[in-house]
Protein backbone atom coordinates (compact mmCIF):
# COMPACT_ATOMS: atom_id res chain seq x y z
CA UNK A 1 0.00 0.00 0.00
CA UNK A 2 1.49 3.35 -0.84
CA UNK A 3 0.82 6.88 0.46
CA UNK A 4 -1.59 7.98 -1.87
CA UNK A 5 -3.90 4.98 -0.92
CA UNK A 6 -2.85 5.41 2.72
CA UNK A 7 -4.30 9.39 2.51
CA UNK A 8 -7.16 8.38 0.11
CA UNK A 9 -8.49 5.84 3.13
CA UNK A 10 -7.84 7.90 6.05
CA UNK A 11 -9.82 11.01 4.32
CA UNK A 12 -12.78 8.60 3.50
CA UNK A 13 -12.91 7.06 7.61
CA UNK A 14 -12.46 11.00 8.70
CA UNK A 15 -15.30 11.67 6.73
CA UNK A 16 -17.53 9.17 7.29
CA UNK A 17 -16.72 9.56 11.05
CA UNK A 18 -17.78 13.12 10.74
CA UNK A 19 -21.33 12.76 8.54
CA UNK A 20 -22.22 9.51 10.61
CA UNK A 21 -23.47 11.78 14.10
CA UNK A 22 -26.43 13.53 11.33
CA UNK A 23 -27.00 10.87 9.50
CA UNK A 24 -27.73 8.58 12.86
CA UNK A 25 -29.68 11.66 14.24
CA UNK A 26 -32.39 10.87 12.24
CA UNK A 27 -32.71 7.25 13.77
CA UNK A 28 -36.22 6.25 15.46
CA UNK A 29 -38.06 3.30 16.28
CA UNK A 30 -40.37 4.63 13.17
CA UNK A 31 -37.68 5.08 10.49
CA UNK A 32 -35.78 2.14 11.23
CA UNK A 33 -37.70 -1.40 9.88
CA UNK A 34 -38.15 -3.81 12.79
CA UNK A 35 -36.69 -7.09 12.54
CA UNK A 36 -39.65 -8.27 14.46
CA UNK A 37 -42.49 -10.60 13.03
CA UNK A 38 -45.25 -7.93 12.19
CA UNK A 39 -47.42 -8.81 15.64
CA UNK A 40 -49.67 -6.71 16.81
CA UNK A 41 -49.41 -5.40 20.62
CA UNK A 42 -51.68 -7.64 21.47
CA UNK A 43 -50.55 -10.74 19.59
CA UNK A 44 -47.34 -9.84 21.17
CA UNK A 45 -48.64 -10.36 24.67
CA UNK A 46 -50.08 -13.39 23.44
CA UNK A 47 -46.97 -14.69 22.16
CA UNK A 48 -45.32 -13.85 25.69
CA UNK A 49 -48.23 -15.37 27.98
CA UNK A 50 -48.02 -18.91 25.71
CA UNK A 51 -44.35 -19.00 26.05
CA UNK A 52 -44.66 -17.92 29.75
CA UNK A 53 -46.81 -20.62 30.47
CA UNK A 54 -44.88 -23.28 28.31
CA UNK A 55 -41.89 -22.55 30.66
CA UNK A 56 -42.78 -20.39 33.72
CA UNK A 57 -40.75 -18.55 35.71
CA UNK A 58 -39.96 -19.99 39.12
CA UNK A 59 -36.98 -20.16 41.18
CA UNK A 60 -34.92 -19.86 37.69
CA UNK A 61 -35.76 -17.50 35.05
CA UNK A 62 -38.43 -18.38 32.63
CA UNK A 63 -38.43 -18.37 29.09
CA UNK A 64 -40.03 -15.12 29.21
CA UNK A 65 -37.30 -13.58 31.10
CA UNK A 66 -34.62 -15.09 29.21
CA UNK A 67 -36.17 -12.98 25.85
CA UNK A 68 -37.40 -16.21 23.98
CA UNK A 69 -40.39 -14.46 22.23
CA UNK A 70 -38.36 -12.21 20.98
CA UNK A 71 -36.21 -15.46 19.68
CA UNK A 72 -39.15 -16.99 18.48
CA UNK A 73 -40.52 -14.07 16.49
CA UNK A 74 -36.90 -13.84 15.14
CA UNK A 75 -36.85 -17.24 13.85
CA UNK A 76 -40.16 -17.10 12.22
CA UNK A 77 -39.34 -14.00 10.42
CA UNK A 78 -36.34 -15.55 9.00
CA UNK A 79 -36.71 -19.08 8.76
CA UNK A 80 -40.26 -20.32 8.11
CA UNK A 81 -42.58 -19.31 4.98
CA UNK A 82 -45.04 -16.43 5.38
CA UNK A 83 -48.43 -19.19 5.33
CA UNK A 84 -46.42 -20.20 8.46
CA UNK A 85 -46.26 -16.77 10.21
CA UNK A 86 -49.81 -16.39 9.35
CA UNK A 87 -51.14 -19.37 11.03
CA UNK A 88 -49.16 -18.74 14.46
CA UNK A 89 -50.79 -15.50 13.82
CA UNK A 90 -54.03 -17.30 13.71
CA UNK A 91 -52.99 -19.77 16.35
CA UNK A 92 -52.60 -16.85 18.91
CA UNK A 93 -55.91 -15.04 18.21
CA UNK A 94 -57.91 -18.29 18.09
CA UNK A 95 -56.02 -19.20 21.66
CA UNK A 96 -57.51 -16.06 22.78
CA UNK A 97 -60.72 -17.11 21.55
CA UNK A 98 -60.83 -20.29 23.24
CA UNK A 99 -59.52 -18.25 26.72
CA UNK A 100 -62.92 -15.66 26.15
CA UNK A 101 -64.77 -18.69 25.01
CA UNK A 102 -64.01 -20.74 28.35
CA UNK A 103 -62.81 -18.49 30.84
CA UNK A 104 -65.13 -14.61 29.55
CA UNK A 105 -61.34 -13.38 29.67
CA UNK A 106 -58.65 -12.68 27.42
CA UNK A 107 -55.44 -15.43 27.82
CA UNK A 108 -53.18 -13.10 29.08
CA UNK A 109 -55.49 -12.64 32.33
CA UNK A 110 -56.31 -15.90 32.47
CA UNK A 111 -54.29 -17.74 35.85
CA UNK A 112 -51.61 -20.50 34.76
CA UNK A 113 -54.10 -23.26 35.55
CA UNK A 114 -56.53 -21.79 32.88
CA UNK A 115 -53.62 -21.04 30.49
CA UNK A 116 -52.72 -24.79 30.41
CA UNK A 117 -56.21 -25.64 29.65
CA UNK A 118 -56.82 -23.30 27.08
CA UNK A 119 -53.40 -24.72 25.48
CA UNK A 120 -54.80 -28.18 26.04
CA UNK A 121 -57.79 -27.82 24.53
CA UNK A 122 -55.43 -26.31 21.35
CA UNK A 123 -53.49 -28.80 21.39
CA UNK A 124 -56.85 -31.84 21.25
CA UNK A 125 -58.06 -29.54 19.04
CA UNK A 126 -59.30 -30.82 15.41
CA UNK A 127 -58.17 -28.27 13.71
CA UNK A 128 -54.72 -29.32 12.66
CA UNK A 129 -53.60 -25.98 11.87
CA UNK A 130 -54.30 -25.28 15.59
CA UNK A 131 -52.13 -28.34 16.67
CA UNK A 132 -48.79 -27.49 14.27
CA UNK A 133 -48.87 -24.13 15.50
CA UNK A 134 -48.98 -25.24 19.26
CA UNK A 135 -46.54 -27.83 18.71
CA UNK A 136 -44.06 -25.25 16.73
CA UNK A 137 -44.07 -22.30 19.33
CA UNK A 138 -43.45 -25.43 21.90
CA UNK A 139 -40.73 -26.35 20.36
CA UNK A 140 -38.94 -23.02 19.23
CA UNK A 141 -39.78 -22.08 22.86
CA UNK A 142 -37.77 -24.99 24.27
CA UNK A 143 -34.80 -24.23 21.58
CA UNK A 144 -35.15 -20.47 22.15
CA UNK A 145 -34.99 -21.62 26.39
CA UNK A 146 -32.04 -24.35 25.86
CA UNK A 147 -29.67 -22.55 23.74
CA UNK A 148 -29.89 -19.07 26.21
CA UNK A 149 -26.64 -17.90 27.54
CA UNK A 150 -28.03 -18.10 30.99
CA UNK A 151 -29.35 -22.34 30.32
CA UNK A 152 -26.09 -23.25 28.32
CA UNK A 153 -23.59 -21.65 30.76
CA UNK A 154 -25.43 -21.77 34.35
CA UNK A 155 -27.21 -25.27 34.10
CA UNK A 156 -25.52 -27.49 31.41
CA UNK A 157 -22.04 -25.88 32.06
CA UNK A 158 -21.09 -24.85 28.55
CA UNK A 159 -17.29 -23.12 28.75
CA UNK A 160 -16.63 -21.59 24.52
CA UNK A 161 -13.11 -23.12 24.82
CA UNK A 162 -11.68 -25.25 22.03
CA UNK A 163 -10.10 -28.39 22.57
CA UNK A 164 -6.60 -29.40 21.77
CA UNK A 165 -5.16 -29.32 18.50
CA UNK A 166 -3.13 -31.85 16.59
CA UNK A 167 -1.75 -29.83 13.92
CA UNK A 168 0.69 -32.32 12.86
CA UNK A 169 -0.34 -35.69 12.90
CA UNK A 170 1.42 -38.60 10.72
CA UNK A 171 -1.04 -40.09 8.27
CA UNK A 172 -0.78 -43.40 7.04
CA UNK A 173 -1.52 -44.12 3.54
């Protein structure tokens, strides 16, 4: 690299460094896109009350303190098809339904009791659309719990150290 490039570089990063405080000044929750799933407010509080009562808090955090709906809505944004967003979409309001339907209340004031029955009566329900979406915020719940920082390095003792090396090992051919 010679001087010229050296000078050319430098002036860009100075510049950059001094147009970046404006540009960022103009940051909001409203200008930049969400990387959310597009849930309502209330869907949202649906989505935390089913994964609340799938794993509750107790004398460890839950999987609503440990930010798994937020991992969940995440993975469905990025990984699964949009028919597949829209029926968890469905699943939530039509868990809701079943909570007004059984209990004259909305799921998230329902007591944990009544939140496992209304998820048990999802989960016998014969809707199969009901059931898959049930059975895949269960399980991205439980993935979204067991691969937390606070499950992989309090409980199952997980230490991000590589093992030993053999660089140079004799091969036999």
């Amino acid at each position: 690299m010679n001087r010229r490039e050296v000078l050319k570089n430098v002036t860009l990063a100075a510049g950059g460094l001094v147009v970046l405080p404006t540009w960022a000044e103009a940051w909001s929750p409203s200008t930049i896109q969400r990387w959310a799933l597009n849930l309502s407010p209330k869907q949202e509080a649906l989505l935390v009350s089913v994964v609340d009562t799938i794993i509750p808090t107790t004398d460890t955090p839950g999987a609503k303190d440990l930010g798994v709906p937020d991992f969940i809505q995440k993975m469905l944004l990025d990984c699964y098809e949009k028919d597949v967003q829209e029926n968890v979409k469905k699943g939530l309001e039509k868990t809701d339904a079943i909570a007004k339907d059984r209990y004259l209340r909305a799921f998230v004031d329902c007591n944990s009791l009544q939140r496992k029955d209304v998820l048990g009566k999802v989960a016998m329900s014969a809707d199969q659309t009901q059931k898959d979406y049930l059975a895949l915020v269960k399980s991205l719940t439980i993935l979204g719990f067991t691969t937390s920082e606070y499950v992989q390095t309090k409980h199952l003792k997980y230490n991000q150290a590589p093992g030993h090396y053999y660089g140079c090992v004799p091969v036999k051919t």
